[in-house]
PDB file of N, CA and C in Angstrom:
ATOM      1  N   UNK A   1     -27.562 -27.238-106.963  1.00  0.00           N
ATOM      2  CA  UNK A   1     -27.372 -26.288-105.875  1.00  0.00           C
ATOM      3  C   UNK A   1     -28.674 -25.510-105.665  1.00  0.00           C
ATOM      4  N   UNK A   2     -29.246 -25.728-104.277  1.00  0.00           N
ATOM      5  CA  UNK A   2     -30.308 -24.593-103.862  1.00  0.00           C
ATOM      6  C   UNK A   2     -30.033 -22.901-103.264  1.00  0.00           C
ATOM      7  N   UNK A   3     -30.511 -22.745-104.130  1.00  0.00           N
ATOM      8  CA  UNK A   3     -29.926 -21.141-103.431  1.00  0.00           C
ATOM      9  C   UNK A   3     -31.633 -20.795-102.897  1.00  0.00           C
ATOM     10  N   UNK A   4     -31.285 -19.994-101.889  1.00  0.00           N
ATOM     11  CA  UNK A   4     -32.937 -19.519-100.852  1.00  0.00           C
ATOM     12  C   UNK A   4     -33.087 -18.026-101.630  1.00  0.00           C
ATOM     13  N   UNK A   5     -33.650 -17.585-102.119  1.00  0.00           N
ATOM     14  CA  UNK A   5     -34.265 -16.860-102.175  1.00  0.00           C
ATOM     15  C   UNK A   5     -35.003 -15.534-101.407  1.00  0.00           C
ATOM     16  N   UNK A   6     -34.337 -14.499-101.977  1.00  0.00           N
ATOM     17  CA  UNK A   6     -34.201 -13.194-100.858  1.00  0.00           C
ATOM     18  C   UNK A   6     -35.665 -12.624-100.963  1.00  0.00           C
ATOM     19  N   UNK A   7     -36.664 -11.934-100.490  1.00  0.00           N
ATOM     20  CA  UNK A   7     -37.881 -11.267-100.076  1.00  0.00           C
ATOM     21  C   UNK A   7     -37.122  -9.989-100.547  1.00  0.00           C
ATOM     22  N   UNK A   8     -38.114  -9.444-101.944  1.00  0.00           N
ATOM     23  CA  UNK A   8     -37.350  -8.248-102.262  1.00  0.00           C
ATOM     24  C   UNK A   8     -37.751  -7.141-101.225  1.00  0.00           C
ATOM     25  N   UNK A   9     -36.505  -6.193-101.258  1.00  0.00           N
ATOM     26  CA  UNK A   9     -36.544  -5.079-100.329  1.00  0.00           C
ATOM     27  C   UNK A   9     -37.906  -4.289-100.405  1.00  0.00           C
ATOM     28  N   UNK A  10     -37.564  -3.891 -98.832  1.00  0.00           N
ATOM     29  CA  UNK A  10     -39.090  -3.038 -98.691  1.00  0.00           C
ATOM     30  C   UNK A  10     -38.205  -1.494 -98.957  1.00  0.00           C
ATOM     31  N   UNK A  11     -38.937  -0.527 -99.361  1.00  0.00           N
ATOM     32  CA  UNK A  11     -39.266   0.628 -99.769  1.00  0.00           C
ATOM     33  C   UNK A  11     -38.712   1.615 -98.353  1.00  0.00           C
ATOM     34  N   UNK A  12     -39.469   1.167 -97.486  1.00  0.00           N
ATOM     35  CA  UNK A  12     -39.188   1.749 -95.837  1.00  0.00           C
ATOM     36  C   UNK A  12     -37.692   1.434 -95.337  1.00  0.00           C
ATOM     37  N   UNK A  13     -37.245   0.094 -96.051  1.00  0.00           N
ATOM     38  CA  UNK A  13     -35.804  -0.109 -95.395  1.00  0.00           C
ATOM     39  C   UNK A  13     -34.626   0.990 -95.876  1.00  0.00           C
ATOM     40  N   UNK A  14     -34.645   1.092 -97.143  1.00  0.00           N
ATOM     41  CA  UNK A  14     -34.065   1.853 -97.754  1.00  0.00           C
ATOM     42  C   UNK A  14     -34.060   3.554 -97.816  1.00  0.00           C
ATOM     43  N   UNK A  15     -35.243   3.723 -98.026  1.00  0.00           N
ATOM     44  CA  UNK A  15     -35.974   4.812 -97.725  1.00  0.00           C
ATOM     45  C   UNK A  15     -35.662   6.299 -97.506  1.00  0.00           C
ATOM     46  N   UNK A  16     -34.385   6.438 -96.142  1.00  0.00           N
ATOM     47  CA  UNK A  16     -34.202   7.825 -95.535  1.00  0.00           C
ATOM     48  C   UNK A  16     -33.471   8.459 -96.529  1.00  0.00           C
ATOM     49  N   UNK A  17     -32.455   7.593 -97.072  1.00  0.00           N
ATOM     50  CA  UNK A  17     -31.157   8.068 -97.255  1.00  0.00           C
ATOM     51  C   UNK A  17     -30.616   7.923 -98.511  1.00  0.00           C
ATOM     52  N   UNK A  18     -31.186   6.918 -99.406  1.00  0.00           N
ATOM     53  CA  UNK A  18     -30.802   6.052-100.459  1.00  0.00           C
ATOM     54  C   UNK A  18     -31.312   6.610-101.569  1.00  0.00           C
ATOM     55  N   UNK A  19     -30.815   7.888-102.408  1.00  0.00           N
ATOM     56  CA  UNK A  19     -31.553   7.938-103.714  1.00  0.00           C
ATOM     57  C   UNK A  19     -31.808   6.363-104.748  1.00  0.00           C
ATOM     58  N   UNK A  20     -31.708   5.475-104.506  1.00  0.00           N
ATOM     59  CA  UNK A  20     -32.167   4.398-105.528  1.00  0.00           C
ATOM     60  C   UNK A  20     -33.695   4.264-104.812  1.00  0.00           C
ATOM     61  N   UNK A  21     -34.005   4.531-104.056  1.00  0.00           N
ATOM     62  CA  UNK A  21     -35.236   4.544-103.476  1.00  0.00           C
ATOM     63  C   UNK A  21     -36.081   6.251-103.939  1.00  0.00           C
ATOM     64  N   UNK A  22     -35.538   7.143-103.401  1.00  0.00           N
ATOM     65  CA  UNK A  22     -35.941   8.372-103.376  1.00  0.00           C
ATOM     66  C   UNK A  22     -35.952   8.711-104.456  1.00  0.00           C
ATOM     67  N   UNK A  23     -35.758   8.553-105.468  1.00  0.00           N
ATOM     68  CA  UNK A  23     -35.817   9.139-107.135  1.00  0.00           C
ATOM     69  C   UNK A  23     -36.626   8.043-107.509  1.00  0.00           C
ATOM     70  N   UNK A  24     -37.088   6.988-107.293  1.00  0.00           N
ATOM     71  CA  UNK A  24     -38.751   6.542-107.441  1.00  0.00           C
ATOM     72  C   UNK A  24     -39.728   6.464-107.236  1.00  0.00           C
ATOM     73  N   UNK A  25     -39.566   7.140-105.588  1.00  0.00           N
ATOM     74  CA  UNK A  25     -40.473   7.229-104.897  1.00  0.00           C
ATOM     75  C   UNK A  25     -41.165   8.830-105.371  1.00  0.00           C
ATOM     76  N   UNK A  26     -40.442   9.491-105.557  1.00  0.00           N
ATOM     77  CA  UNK A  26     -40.731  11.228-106.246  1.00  0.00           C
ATOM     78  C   UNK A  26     -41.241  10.856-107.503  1.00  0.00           C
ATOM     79  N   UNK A  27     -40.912  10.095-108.446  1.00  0.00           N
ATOM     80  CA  UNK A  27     -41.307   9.886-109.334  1.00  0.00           C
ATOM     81  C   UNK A  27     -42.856   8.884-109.530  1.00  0.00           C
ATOM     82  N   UNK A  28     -42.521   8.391-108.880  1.00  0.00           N
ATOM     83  CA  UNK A  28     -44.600   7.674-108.153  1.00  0.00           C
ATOM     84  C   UNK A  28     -45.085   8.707-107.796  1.00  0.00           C
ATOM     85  N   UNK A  29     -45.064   9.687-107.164  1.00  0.00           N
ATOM     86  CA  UNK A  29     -45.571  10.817-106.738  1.00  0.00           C
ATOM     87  C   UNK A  29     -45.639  11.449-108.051  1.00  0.00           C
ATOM     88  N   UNK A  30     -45.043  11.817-108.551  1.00  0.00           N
ATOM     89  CA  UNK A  30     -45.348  12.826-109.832  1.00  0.00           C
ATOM     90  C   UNK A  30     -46.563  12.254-110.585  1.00  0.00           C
ATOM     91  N   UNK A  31     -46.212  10.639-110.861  1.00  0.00           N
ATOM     92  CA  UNK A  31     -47.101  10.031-111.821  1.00  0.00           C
ATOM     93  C   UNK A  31     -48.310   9.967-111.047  1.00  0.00           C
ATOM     94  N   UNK A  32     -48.392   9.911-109.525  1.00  0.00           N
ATOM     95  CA  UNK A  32     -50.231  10.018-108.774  1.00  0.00           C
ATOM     96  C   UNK A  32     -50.513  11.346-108.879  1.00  0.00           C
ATOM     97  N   UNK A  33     -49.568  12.123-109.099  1.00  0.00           N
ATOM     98  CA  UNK A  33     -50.572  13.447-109.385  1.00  0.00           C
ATOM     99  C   UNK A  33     -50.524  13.826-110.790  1.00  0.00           C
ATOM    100  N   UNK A  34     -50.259  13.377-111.850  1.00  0.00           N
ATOM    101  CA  UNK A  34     -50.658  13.516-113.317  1.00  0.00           C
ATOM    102  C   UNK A  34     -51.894  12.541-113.359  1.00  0.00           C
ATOM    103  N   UNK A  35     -52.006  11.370-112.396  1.00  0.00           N
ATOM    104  CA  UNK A  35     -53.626  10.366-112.570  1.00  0.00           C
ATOM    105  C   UNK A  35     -54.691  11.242-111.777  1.00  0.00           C
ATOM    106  N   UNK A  36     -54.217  12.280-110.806  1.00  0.00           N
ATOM    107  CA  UNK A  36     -55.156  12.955-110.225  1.00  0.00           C
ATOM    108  C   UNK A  36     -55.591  12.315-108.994  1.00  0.00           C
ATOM    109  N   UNK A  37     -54.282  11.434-108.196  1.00  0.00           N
ATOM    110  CA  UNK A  37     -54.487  11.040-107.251  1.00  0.00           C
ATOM    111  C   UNK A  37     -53.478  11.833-106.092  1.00  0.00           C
ATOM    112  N   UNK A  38     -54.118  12.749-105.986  1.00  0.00           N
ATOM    113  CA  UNK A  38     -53.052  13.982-105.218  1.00  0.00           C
ATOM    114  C   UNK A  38     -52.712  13.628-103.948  1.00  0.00           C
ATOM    115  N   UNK A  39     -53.705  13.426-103.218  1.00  0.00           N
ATOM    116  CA  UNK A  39     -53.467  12.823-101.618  1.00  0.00           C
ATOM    117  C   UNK A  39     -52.521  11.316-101.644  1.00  0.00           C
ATOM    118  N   UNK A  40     -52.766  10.767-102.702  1.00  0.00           N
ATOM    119  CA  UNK A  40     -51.634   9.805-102.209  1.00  0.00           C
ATOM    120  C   UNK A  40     -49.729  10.438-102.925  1.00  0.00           C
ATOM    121  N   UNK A  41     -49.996  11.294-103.889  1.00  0.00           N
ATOM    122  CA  UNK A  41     -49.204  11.969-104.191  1.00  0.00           C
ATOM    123  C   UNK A  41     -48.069  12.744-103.560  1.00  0.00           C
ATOM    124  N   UNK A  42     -48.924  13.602-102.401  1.00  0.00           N
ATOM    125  CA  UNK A  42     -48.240  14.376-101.482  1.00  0.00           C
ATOM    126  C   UNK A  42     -47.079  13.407-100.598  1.00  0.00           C
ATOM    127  N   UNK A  43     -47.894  12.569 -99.855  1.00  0.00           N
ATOM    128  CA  UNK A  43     -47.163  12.014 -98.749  1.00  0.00           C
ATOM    129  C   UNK A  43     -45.677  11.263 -99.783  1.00  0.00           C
ATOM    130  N   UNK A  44     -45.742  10.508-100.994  1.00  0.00           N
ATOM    131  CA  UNK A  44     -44.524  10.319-101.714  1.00  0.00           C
ATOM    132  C   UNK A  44     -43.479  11.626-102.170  1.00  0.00           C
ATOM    133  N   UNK A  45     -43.797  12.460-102.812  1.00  0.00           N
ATOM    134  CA  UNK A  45     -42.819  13.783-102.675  1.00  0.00           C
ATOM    135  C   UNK A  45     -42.643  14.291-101.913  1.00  0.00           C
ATOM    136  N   UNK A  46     -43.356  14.250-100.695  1.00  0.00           N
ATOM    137  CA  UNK A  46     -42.440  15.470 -99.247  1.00  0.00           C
ATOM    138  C   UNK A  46     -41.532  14.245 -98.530  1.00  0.00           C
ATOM    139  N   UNK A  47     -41.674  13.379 -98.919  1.00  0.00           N
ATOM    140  CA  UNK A  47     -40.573  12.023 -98.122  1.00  0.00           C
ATOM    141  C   UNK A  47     -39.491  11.902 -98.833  1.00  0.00           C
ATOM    142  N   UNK A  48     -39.919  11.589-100.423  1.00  0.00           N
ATOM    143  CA  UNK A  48     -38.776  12.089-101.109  1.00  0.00           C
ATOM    144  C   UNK A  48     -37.705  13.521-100.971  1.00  0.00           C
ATOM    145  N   UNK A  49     -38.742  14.860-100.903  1.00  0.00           N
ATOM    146  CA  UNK A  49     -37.869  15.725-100.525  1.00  0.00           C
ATOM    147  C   UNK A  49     -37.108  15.616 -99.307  1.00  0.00           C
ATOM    148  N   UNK A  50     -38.089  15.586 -98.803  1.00  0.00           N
ATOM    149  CA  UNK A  50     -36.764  15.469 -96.764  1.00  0.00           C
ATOM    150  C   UNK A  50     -35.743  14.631 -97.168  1.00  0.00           C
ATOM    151  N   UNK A  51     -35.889  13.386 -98.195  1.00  0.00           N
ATOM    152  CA  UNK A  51     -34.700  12.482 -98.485  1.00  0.00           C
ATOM    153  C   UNK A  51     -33.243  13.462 -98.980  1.00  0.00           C
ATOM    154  N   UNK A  52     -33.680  14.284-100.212  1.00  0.00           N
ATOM    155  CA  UNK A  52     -33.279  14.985-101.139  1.00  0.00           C
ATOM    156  C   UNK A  52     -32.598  16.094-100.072  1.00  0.00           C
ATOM    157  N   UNK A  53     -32.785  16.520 -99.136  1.00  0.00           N
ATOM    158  CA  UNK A  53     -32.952  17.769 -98.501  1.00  0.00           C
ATOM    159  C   UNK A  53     -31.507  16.938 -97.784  1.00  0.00           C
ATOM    160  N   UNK A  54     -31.635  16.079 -97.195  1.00  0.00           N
ATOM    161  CA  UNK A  54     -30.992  15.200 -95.904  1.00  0.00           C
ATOM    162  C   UNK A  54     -29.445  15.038 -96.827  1.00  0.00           C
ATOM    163  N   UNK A  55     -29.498  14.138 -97.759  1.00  0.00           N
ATOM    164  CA  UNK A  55     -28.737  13.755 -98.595  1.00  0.00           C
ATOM    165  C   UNK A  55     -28.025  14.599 -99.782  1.00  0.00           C
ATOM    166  N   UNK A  56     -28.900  15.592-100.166  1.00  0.00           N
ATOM    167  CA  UNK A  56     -28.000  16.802-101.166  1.00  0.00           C
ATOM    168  C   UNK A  56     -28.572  18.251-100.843  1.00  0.00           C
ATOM    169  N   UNK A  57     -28.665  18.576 -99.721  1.00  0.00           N
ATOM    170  CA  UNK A  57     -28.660  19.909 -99.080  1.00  0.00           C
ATOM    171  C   UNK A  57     -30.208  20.750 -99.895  1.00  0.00           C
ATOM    172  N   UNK A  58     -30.428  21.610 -99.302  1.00  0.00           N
ATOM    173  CA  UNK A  58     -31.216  22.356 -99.549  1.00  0.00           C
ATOM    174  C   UNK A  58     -30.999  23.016-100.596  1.00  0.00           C
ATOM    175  N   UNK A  59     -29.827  23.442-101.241  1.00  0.00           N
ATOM    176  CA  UNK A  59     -29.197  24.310-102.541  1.00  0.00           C
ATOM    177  C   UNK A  59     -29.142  23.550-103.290  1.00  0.00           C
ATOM    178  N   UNK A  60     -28.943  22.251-103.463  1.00  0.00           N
ATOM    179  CA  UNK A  60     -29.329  21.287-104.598  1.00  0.00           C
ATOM    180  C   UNK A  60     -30.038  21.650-105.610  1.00  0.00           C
ATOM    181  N   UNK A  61     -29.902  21.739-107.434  1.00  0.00           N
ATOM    182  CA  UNK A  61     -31.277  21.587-108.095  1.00  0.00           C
ATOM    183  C   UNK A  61     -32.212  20.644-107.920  1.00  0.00           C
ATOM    184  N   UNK A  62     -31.694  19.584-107.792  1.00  0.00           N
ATOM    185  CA  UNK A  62     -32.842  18.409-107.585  1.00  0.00           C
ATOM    186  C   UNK A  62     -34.159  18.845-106.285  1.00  0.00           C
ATOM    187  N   UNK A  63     -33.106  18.922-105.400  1.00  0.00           N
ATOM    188  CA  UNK A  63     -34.277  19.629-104.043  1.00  0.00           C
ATOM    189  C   UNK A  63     -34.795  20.337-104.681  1.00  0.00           C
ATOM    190  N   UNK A  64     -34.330  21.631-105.134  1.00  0.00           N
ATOM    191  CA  UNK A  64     -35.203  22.767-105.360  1.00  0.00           C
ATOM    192  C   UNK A  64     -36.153  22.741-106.913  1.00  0.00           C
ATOM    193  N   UNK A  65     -35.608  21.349-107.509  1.00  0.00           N
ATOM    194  CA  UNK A  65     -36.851  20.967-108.658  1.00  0.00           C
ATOM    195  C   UNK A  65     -37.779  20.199-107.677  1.00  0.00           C
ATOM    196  N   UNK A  66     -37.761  19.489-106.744  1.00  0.00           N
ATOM    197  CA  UNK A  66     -38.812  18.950-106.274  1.00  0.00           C
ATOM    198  C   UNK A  66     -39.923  19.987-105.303  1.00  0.00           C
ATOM    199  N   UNK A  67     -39.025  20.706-104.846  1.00  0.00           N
ATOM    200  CA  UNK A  67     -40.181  21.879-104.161  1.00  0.00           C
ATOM    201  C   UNK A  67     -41.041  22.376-105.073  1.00  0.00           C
ATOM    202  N   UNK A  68     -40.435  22.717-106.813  1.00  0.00           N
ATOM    203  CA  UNK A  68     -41.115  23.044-107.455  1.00  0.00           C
ATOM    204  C   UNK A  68     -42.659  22.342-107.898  1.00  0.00           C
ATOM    205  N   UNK A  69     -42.518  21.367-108.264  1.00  0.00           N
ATOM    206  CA  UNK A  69     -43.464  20.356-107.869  1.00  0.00           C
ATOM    207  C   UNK A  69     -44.287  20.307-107.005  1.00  0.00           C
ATOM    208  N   UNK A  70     -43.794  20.074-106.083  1.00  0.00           N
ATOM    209  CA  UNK A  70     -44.307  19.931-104.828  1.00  0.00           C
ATOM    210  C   UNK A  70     -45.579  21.362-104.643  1.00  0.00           C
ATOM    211  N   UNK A  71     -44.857  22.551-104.786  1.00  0.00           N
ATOM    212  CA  UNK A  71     -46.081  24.085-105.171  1.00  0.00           C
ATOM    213  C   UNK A  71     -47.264  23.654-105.787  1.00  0.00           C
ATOM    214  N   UNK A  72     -46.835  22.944-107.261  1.00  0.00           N
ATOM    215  CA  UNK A  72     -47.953  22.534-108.078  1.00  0.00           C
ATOM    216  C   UNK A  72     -49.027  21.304-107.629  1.00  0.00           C
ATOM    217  N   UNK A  73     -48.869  21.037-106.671  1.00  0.00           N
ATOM    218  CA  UNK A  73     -49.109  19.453-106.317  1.00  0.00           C
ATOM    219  C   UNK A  73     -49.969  20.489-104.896  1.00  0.00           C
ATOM    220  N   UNK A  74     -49.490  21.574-103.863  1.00  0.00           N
ATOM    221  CA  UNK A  74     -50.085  21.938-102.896  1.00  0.00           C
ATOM    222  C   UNK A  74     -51.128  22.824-103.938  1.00  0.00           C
ATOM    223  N   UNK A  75     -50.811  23.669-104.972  1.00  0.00           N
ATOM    224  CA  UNK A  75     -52.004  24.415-105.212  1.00  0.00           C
ATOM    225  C   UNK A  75     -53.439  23.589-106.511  1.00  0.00           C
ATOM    226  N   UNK A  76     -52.573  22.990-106.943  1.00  0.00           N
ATOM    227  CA  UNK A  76     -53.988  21.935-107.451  1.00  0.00           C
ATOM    228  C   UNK A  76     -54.918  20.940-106.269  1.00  0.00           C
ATOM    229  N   UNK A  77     -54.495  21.437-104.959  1.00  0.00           N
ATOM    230  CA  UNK A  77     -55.127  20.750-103.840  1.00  0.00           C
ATOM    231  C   UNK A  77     -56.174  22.025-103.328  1.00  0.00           C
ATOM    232  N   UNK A  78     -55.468  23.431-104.163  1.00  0.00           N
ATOM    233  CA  UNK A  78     -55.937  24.385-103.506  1.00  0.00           C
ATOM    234  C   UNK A  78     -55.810  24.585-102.045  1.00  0.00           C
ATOM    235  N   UNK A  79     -54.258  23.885-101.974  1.00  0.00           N
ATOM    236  CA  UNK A  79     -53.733  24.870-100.689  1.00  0.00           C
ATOM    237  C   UNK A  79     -52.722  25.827-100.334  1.00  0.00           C
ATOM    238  N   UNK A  80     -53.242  27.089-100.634  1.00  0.00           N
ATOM    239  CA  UNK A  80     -52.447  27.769-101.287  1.00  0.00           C
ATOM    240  C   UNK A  80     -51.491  28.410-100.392  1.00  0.00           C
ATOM    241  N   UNK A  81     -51.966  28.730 -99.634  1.00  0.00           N
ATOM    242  CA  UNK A  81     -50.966  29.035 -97.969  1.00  0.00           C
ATOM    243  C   UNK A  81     -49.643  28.075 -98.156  1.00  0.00           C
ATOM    244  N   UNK A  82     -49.978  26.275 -98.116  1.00  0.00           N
ATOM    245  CA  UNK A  82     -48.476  25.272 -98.035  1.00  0.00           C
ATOM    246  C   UNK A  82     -48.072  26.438 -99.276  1.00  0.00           C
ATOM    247  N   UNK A  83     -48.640  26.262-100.827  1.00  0.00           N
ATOM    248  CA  UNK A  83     -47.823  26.717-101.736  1.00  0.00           C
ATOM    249  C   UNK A  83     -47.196  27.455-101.681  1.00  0.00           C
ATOM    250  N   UNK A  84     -47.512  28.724-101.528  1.00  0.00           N
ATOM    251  CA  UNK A  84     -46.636  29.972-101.371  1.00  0.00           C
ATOM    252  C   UNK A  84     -45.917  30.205-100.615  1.00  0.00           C
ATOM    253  N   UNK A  85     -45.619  29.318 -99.401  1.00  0.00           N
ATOM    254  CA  UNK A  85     -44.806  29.074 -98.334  1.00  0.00           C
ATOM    255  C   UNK A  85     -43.605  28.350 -99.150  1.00  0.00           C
ATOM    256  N   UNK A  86     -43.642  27.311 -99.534  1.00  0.00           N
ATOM    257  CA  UNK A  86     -42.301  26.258-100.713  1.00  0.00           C
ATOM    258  C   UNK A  86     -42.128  27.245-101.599  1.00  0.00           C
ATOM    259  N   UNK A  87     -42.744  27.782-102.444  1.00  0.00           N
ATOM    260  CA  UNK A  87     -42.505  28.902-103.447  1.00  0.00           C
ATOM    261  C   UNK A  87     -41.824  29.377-102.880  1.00  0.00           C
ATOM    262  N   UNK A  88     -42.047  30.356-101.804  1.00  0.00           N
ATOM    263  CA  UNK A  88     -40.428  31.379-101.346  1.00  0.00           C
ATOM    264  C   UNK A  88     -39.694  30.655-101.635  1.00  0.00           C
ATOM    265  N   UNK A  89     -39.507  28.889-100.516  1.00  0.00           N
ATOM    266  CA  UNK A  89     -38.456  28.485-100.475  1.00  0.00           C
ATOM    267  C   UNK A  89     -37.506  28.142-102.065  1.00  0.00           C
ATOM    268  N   UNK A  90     -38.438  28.110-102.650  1.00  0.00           N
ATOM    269  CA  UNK A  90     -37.805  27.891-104.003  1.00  0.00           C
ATOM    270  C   UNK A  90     -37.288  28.529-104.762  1.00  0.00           C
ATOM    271  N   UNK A  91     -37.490  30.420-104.304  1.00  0.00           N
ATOM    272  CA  UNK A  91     -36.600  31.190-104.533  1.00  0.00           C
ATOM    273  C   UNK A  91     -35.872  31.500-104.529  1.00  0.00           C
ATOM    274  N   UNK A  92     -35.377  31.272-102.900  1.00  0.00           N
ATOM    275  CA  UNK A  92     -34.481  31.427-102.007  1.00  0.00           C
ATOM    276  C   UNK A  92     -33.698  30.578-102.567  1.00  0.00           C
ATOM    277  N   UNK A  93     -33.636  29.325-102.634  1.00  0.00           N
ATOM    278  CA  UNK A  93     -32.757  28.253-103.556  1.00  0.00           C
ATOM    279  C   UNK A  93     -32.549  28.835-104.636  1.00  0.00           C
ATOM    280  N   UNK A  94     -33.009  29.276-105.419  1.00  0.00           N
ATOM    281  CA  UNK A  94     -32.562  29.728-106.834  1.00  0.00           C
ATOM    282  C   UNK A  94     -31.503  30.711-106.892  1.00  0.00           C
ATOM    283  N   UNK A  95     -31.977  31.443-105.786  1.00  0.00           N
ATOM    284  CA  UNK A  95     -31.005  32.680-105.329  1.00  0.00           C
ATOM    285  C   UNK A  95     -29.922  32.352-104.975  1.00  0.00           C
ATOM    286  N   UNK A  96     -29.719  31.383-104.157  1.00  0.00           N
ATOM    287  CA  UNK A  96     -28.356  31.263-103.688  1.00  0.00           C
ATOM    288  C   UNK A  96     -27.523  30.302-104.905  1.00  0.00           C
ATOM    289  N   UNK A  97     -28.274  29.635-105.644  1.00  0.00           N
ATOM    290  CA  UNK A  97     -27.461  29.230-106.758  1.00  0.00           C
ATOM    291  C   UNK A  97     -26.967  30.221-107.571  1.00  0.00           C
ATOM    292  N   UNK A  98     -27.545  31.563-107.896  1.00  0.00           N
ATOM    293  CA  UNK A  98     -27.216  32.361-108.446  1.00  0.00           C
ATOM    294  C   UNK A  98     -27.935  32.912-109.777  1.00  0.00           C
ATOM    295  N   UNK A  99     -29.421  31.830-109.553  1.00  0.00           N
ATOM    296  CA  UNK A  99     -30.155  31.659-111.133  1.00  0.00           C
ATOM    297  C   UNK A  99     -30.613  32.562-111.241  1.00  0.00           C
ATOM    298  N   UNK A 100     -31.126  33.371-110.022  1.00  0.00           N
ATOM    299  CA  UNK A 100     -32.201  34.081-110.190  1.00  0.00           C
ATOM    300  C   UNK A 100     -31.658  35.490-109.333  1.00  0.00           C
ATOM    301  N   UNK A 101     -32.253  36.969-108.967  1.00  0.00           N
ATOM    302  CA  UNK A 101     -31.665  38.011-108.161  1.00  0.00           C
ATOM    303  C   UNK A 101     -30.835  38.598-108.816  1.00  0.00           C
ATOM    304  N   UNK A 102     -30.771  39.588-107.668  1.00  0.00           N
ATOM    305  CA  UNK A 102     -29.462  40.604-107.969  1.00  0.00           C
ATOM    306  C   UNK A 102     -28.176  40.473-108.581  1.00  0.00           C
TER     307      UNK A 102
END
């Protein structure tokens, strides 16, 4: 019996919506910015997040561990404006979980 042989999935097909994609793709990102390849770094964790964001809300820990990241990843670029901009947001998440505040 011949069986044909499938062209493994692309990355983009899966992509928006699918954490089996998005929790590797964040995680390639983490590992290009521990090699010190930051610019290719960025564009994999903010795709991952919008994934994360789309799929388990903004109050999520996972979202709001990846923003965390994501701070460290804008200010070792030394851009500190993006950073401190996600930083709020990462407060604000913490807050409404209840981790952090009043």
């Amino acid at each position: 019996m011949h069986t044909k042989r499938l062209p493994p999935p692309r990355l983009q097909f899966y992509w928006p919506n699918n954490s089996r994609t998005l929790t590797p793709a964040y995680d390639l990102g983490v590992l290009y910015y521990n090699q010190d390849r930051i610019d290719e770094a960025i564009p994999l964790i903010d795709r991952a997040l919008e994934g994360y964001e789309r799929t388990r809300g903004d109050e999520d820990k996972v979202t709001i561990h990846a923003l965390e990241n994501l701070v460290t990843v804008y200010a070792s670029k030394g851009q500190y404006p993006a950073a401190e901009a996600i930083l709020k947001r990462v407060v604000q998440g913490y807050e409404k979980l209840h981790c952090i505040g009043p």
